[in-house]
C-alpha atoms as a PDB file:
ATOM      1  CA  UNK A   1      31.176  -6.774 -41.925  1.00  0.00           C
ATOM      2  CA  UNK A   2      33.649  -7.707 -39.106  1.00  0.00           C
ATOM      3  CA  UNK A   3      31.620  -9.817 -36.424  1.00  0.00           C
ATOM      4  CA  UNK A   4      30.919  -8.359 -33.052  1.00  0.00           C
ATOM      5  CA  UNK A   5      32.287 -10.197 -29.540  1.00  0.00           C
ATOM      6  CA  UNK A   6      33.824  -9.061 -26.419  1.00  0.00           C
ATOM      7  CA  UNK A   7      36.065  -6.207 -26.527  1.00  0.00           C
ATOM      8  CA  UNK A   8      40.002  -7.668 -26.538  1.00  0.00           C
ATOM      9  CA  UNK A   9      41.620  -5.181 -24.779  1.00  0.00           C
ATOM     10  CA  UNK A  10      44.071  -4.330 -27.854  1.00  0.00           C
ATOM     11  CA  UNK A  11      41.058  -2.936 -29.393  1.00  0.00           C
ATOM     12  CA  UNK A  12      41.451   0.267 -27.435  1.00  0.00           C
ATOM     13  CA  UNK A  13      45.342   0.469 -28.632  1.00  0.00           C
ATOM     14  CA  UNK A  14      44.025  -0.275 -32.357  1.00  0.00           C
ATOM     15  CA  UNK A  15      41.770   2.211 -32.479  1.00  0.00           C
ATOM     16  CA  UNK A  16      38.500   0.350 -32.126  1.00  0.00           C
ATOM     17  CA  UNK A  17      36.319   1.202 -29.002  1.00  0.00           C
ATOM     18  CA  UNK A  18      34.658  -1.037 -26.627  1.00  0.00           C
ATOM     19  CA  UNK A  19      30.455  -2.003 -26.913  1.00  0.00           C
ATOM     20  CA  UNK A  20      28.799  -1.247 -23.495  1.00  0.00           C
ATOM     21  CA  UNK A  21      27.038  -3.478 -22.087  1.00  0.00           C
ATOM     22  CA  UNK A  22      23.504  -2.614 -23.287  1.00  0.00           C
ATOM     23  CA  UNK A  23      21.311  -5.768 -21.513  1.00  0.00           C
ATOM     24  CA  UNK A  24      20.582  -4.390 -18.302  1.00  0.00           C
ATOM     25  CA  UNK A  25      17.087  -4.650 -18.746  1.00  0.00           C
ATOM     26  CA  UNK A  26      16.194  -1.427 -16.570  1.00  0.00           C
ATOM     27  CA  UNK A  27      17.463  -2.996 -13.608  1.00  0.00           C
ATOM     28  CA  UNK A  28      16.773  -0.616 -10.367  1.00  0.00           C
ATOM     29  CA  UNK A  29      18.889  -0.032  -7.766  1.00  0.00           C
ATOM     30  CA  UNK A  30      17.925   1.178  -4.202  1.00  0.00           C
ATOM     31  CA  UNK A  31      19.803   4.618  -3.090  1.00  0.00           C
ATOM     32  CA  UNK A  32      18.479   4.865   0.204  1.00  0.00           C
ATOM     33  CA  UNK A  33      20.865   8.191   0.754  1.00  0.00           C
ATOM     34  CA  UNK A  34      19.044   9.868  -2.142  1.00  0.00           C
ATOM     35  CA  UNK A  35      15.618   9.214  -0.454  1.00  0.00           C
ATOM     36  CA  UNK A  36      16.880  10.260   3.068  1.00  0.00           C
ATOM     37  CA  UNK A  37      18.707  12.986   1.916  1.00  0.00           C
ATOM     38  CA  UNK A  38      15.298  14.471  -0.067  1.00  0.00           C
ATOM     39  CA  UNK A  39      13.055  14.302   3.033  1.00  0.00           C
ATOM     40  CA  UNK A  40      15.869  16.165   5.172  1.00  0.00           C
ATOM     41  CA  UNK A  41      16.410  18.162   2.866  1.00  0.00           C
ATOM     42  CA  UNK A  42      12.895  19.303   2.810  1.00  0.00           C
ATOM     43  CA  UNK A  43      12.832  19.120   6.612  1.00  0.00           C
ATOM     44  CA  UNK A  44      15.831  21.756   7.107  1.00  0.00           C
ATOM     45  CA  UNK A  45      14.183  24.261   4.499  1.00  0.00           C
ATOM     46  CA  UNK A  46      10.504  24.005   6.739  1.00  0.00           C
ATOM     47  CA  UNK A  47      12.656  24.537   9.721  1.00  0.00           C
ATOM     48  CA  UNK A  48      14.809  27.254   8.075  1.00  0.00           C
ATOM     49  CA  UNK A  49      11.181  28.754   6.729  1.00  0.00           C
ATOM     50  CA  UNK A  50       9.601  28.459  10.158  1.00  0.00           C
ATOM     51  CA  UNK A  51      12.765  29.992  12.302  1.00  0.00           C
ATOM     52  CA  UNK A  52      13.366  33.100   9.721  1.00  0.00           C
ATOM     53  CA  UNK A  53       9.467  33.736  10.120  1.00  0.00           C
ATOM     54  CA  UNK A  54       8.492  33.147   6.385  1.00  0.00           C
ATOM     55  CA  UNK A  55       6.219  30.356   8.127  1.00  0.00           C
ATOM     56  CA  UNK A  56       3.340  30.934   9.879  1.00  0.00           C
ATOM     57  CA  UNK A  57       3.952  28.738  13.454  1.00  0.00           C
ATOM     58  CA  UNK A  58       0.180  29.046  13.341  1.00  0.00           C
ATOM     59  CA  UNK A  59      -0.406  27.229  10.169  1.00  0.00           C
ATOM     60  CA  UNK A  60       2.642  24.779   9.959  1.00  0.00           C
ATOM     61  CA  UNK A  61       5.077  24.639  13.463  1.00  0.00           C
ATOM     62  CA  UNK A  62       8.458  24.135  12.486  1.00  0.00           C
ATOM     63  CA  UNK A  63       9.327  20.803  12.439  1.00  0.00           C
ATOM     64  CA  UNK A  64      11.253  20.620  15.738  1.00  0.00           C
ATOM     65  CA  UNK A  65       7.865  21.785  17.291  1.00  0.00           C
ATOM     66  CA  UNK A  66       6.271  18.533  15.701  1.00  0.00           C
ATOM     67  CA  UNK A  67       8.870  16.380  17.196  1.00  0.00           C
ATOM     68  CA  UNK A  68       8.433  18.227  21.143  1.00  0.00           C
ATOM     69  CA  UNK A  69       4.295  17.626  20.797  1.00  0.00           C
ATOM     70  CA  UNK A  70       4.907  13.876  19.076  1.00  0.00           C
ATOM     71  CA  UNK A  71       7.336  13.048  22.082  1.00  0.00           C
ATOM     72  CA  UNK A  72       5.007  14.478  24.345  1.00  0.00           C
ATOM     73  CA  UNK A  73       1.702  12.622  23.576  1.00  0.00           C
ATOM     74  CA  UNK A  74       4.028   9.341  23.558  1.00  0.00           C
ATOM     75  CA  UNK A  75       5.175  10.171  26.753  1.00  0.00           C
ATOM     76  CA  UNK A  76       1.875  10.283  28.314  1.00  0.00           C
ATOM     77  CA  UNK A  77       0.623   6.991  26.414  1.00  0.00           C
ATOM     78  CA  UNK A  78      -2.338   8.642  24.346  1.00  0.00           C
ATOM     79  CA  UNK A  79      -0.219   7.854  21.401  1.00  0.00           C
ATOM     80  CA  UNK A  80      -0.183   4.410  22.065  1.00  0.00           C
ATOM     81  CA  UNK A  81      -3.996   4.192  22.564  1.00  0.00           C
ATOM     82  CA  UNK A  82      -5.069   5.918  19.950  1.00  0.00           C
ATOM     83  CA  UNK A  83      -2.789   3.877  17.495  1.00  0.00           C
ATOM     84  CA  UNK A  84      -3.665   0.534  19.087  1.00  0.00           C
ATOM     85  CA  UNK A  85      -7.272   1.447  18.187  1.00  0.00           C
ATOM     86  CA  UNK A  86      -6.241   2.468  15.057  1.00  0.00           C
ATOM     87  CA  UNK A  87      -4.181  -0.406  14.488  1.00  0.00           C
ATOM     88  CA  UNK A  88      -6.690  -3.289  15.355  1.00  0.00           C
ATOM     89  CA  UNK A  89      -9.192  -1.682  13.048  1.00  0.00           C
ATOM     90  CA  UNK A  90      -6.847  -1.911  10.317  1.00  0.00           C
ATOM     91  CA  UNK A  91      -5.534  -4.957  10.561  1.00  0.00           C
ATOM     92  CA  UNK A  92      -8.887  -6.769  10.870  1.00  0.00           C
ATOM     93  CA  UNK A  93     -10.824  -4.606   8.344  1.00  0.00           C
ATOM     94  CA  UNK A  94      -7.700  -5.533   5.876  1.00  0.00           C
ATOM     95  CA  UNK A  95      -7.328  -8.990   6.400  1.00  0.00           C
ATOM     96  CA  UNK A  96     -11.256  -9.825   5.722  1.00  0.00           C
ATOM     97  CA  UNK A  97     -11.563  -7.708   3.085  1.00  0.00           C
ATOM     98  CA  UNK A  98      -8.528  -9.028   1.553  1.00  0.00           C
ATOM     99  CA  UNK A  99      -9.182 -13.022   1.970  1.00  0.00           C
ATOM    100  CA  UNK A 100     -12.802 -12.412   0.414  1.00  0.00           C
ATOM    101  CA  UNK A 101     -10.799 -10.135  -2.716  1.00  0.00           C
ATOM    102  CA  UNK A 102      -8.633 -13.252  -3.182  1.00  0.00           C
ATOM    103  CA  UNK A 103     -11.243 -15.910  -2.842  1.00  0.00           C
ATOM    104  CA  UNK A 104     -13.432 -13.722  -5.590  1.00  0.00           C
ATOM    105  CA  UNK A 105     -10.462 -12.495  -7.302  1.00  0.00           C
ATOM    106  CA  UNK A 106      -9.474 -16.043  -8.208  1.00  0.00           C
ATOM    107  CA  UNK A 107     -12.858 -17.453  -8.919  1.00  0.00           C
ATOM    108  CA  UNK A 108     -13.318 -14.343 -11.701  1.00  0.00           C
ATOM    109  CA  UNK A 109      -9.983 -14.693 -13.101  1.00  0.00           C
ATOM    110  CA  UNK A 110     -10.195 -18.620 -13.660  1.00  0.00           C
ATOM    111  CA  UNK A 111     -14.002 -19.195 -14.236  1.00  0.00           C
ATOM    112  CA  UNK A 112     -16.732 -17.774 -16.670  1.00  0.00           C
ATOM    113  CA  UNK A 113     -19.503 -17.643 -14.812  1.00  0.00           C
ATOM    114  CA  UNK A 114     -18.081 -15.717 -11.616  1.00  0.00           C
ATOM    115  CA  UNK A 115     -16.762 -13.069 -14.207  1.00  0.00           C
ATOM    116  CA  UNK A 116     -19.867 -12.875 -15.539  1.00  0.00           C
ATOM    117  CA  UNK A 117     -21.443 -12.537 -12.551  1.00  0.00           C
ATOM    118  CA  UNK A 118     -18.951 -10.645 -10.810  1.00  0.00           C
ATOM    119  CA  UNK A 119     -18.056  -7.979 -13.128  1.00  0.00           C
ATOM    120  CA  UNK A 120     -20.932  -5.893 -13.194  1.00  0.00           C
ATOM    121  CA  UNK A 121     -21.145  -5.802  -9.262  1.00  0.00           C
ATOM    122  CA  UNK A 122     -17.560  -5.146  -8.894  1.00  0.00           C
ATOM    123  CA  UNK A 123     -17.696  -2.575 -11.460  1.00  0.00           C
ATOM    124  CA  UNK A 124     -20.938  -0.663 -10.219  1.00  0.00           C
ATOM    125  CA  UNK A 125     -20.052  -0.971  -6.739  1.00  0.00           C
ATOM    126  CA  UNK A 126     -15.974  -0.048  -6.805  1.00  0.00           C
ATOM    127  CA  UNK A 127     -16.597   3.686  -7.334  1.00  0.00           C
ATOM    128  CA  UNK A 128     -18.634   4.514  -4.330  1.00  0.00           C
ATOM    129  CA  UNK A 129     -16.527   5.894  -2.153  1.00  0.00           C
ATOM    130  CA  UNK A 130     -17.012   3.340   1.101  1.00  0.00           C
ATOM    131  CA  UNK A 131     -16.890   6.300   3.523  1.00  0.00           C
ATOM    132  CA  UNK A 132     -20.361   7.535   2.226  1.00  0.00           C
ATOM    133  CA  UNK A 133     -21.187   4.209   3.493  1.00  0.00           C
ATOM    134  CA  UNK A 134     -20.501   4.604   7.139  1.00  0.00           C
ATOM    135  CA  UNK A 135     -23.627   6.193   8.077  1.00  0.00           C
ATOM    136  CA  UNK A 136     -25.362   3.330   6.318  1.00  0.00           C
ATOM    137  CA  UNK A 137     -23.256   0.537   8.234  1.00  0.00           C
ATOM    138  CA  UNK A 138     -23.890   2.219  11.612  1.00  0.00           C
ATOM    139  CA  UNK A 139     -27.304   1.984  11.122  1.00  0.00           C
ATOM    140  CA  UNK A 140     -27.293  -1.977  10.453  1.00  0.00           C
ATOM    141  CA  UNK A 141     -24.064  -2.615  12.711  1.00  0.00           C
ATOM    142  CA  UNK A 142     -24.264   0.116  15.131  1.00  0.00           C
ATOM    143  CA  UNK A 143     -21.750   3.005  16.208  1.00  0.00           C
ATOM    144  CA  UNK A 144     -19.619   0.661  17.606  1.00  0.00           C
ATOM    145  CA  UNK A 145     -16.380  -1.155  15.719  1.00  0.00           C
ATOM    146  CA  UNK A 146     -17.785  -3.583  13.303  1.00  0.00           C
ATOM    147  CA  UNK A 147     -18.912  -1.085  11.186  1.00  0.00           C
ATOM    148  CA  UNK A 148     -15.697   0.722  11.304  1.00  0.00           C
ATOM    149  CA  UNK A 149     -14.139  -2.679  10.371  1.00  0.00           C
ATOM    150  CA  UNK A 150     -17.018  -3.025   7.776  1.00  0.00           C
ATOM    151  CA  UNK A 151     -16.457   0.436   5.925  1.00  0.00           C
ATOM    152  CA  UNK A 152     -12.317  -0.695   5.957  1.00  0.00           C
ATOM    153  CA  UNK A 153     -13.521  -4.695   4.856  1.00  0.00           C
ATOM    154  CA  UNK A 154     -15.693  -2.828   2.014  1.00  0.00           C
ATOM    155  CA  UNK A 155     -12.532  -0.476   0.732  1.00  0.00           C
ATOM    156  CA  UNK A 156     -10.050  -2.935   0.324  1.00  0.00           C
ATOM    157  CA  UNK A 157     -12.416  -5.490  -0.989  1.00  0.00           C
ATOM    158  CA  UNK A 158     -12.784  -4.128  -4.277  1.00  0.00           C
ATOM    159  CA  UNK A 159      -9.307  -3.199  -5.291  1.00  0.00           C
ATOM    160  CA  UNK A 160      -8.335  -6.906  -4.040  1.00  0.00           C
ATOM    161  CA  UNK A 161     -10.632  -8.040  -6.537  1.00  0.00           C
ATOM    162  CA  UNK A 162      -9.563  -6.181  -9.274  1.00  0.00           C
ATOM    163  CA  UNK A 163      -5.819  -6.815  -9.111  1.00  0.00           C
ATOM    164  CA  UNK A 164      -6.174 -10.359  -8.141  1.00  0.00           C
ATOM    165  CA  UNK A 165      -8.451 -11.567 -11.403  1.00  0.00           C
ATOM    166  CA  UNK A 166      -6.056  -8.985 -13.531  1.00  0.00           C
ATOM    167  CA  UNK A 167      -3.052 -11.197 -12.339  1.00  0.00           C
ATOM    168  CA  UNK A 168      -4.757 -14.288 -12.604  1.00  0.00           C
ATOM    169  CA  UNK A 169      -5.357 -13.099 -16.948  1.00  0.00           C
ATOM    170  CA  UNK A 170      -1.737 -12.235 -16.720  1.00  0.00           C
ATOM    171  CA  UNK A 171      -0.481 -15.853 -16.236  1.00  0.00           C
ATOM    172  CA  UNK A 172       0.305 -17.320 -19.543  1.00  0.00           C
ATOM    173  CA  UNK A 173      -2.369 -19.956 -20.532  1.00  0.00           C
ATOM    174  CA  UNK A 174       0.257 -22.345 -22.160  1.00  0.00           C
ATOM    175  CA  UNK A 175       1.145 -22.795 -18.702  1.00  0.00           C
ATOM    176  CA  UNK A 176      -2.070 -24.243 -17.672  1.00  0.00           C
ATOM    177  CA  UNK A 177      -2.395 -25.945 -20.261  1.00  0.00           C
ATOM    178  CA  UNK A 178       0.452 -27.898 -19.850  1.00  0.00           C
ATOM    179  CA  UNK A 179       0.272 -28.616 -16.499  1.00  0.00           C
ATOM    180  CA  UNK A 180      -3.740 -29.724 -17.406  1.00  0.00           C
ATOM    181  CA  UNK A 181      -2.131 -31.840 -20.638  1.00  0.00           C
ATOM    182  CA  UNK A 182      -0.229 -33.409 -17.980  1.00  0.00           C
ATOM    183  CA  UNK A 183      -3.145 -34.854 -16.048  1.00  0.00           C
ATOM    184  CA  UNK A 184      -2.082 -32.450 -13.334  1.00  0.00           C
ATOM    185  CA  UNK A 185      -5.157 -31.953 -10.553  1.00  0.00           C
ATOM    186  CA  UNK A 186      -6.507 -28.308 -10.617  1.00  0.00           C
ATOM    187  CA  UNK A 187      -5.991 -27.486  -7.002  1.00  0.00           C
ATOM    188  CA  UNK A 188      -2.536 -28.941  -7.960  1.00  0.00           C
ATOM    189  CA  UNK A 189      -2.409 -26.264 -10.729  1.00  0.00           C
ATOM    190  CA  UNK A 190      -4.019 -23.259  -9.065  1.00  0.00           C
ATOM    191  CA  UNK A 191      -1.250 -23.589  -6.174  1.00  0.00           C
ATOM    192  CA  UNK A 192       1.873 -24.283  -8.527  1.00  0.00           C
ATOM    193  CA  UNK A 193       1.306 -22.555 -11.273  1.00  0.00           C
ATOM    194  CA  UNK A 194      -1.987 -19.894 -11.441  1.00  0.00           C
ATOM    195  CA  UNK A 195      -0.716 -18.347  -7.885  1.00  0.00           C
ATOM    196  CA  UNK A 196       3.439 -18.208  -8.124  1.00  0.00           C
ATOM    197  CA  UNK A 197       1.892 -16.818 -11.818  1.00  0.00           C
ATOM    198  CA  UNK A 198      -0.168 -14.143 -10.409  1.00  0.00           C
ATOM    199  CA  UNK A 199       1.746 -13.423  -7.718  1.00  0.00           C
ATOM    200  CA  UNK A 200       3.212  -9.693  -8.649  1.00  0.00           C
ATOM    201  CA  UNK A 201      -0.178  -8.740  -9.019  1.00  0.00           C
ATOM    202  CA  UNK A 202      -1.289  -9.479  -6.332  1.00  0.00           C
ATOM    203  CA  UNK A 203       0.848  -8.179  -4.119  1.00  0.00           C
ATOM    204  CA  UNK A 204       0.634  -4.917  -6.082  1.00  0.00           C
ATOM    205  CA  UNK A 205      -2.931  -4.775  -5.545  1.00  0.00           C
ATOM    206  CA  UNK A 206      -2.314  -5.504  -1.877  1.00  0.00           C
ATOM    207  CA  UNK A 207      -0.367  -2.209  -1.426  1.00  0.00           C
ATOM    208  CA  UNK A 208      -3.106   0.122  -2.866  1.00  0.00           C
ATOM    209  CA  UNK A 209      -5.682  -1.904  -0.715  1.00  0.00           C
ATOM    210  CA  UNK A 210      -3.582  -1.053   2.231  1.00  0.00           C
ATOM    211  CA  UNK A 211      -3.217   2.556   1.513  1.00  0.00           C
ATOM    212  CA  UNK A 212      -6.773   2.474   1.145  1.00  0.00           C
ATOM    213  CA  UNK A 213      -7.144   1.187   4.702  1.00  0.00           C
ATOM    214  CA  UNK A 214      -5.176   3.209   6.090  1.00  0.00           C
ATOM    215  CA  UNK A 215      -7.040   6.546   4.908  1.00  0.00           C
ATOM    216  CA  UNK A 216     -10.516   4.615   5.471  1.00  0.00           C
ATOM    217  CA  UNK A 217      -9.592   4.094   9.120  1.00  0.00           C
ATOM    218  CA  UNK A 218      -8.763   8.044   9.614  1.00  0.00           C
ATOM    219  CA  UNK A 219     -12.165   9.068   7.953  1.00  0.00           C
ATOM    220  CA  UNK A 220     -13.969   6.475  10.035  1.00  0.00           C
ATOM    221  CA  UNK A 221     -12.279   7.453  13.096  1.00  0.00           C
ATOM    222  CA  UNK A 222     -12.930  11.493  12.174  1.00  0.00           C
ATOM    223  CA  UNK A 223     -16.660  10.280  12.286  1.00  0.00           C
ATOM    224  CA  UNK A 224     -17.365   7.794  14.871  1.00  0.00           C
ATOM    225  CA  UNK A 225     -14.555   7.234  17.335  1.00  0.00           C
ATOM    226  CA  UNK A 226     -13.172   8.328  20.380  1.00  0.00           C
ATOM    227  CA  UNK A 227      -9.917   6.677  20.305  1.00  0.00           C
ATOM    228  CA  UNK A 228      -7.619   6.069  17.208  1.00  0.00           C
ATOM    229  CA  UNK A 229      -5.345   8.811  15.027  1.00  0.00           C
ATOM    230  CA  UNK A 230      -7.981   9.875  13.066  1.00  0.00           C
ATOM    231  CA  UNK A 231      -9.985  10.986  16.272  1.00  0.00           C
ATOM    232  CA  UNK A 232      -7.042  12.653  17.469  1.00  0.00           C
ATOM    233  CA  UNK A 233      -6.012  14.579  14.235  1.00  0.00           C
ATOM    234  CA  UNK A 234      -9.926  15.973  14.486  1.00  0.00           C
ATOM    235  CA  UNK A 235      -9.705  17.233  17.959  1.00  0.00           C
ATOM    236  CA  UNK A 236      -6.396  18.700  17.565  1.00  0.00           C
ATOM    237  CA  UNK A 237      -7.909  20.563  14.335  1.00  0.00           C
ATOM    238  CA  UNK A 238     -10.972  21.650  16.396  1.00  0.00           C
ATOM    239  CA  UNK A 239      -8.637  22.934  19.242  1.00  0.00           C
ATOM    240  CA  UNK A 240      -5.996  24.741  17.045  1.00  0.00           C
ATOM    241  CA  UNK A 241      -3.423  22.775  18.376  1.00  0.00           C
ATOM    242  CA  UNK A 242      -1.694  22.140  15.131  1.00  0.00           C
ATOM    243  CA  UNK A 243       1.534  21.220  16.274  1.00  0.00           C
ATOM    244  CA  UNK A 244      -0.151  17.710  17.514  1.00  0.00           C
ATOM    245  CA  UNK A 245      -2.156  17.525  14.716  1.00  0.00           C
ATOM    246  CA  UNK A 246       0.548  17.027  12.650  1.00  0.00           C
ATOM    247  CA  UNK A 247       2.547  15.026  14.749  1.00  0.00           C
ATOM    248  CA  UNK A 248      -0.964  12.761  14.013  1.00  0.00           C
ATOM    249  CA  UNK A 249       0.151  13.380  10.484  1.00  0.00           C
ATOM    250  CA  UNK A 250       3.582  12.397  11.009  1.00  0.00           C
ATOM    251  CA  UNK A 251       2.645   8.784  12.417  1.00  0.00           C
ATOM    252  CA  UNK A 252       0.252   8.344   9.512  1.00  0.00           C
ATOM    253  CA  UNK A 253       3.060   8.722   7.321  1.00  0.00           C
ATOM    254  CA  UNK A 254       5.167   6.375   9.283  1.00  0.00           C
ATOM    255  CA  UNK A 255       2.958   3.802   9.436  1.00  0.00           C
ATOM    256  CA  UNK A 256       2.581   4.093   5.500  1.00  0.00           C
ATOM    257  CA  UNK A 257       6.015   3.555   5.172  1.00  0.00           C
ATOM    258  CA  UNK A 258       6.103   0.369   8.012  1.00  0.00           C
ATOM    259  CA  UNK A 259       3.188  -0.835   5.515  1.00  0.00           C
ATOM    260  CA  UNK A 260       5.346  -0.435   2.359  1.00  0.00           C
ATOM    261  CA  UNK A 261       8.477  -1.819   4.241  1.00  0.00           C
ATOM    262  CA  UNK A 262       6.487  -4.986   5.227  1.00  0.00           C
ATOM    263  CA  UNK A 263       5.113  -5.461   1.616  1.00  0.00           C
ATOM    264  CA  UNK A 264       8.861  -5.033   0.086  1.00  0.00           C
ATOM    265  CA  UNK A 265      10.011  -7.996   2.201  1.00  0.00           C
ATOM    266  CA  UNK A 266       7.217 -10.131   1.355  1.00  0.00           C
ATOM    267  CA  UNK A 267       8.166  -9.215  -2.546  1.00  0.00           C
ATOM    268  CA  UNK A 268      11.461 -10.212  -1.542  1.00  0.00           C
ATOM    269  CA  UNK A 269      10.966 -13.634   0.298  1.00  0.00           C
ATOM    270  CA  UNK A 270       8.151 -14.961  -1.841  1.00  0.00           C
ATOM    271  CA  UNK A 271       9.517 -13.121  -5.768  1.00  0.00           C
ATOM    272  CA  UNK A 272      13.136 -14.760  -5.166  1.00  0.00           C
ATOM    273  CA  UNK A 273      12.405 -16.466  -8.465  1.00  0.00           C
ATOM    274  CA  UNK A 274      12.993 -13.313 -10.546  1.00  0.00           C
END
């Protein structure tokens, strides 16, 4: 059999046609105009829907009627309260639920004893969902914000847990054992090699744990607040006024998407070494 190489390029002229190259190894490429163009493309049919009357403006306003009440509660700075408090409950209900994940993550991923120990709690305790915990937390914490914070520091504990120990298992052992063959120390090892290791993983896990926030802080706020987007969203629903209510909606989903934006770049800066 003739041996395979790079196509010459007589081969075409003799009859013989070129190999693609098959190695791409599913290689993605961003199309940013392919996501843009889906969401306005689905924004000009609920506009075309709402203006031919095939939409109730009751139901869902048309999407320029979203935009008019969204620039309107910015204008008179209730937007920016409500999203401050908002805000400041996520970001300190994700950041101690998400050190404590990490700290138990890695102790259950690298030692037998926390797993052992750890497992069954984490296991029995993940599928409550934390918002049938609120009431509970008020009681011991009060109505005011640390058991807002709590409920959010609760619901992105568990999934921090999860993904960090499953990364940690990930990270081939011949590795470590290398690096421990070596005589290297083991906070030496955890930092160079069980963490750059484990790293995908964990930032994985850290973008369910903030979606998680995210719609923890809206039920919270639906229950116990008077300032933040989930309070609003409820007393726009109570008054009818569903153009603001989903204009509510509408910043949810942009903050979602400043979330995922803020997790790609970290991917980007820290993963350079794939």
């Amino acid at each position: 059999m003739p041996e395979s190489g790079p196509a010459a390029p007589g081969d075409a002229v003799a009859g013989r046609r070129p190999v693609p190259f098959r190695g791409g190894g599913f290689a993605l490429r961003p199309n940013r105009i392919a996501g843009a163009g889906g969401l306005l493309a689905l924004l000009a049919l609920w506009q075309i829907g709402s203006t031919g009357g095939w939409i109730s403006p009751l139901m869902a306003p048309a999407p320029s009627e979203v935009a008019v009440a969204l620039w309107a509660i910015a204008a008179d700075g209730s937007l920016a309260t409500h999203l401050a408090a908002s805000l400041g409950r996520i970001g300190a209900g994700w950041a101690i639920g998400t050190l404590a994940g990490l700290a138990a993550g890695l102790a259950m991923g690298m030692f037998s004893l926390a797993r052992a120990a750890g497992l069954p709690v984490v296991s029995a305790l993940f599928p409550i969902p934390k918002i049938a915990l609120l009431p509970l937390l008020i009681l011991w914490l009060g109505i005011g914000e640390p058991s807002k914070v709590a409920t959010i520091a609760l619901g992105t504990f568990f999934p921090t847990v999860i993904a960090t120990f499953s990364a940690v298992d990930g990270v081939p052992r011949s590795l470590i054992r290398m690096a421990q063959s070596f005589g290297v120390p083991t906070g030496r090892i955890i930092w160079a090699v069980v963490l750059p290791g484990a790293l995908p993983g964990i930032l994985a896990g850290f973008r369910i744990s903030a979606s998680i926030a995210l719609i923890l802080v809206v039920a919270a706020e639906m229950i116990a607040a008077e300032h933040g987007i989930g309070a609003f969203i409820l007393l726009a629903g109570n008054l009818m006024r569903t153009d603001q209510l989903l204009a509510g909606v509408v910043v949810l989903s942009a903050l979602g998407l400043l979330v995922a934006a803020l997790l790609s770049w970290a991917e980007r800066v820290l993963l350079r070494w794939r």
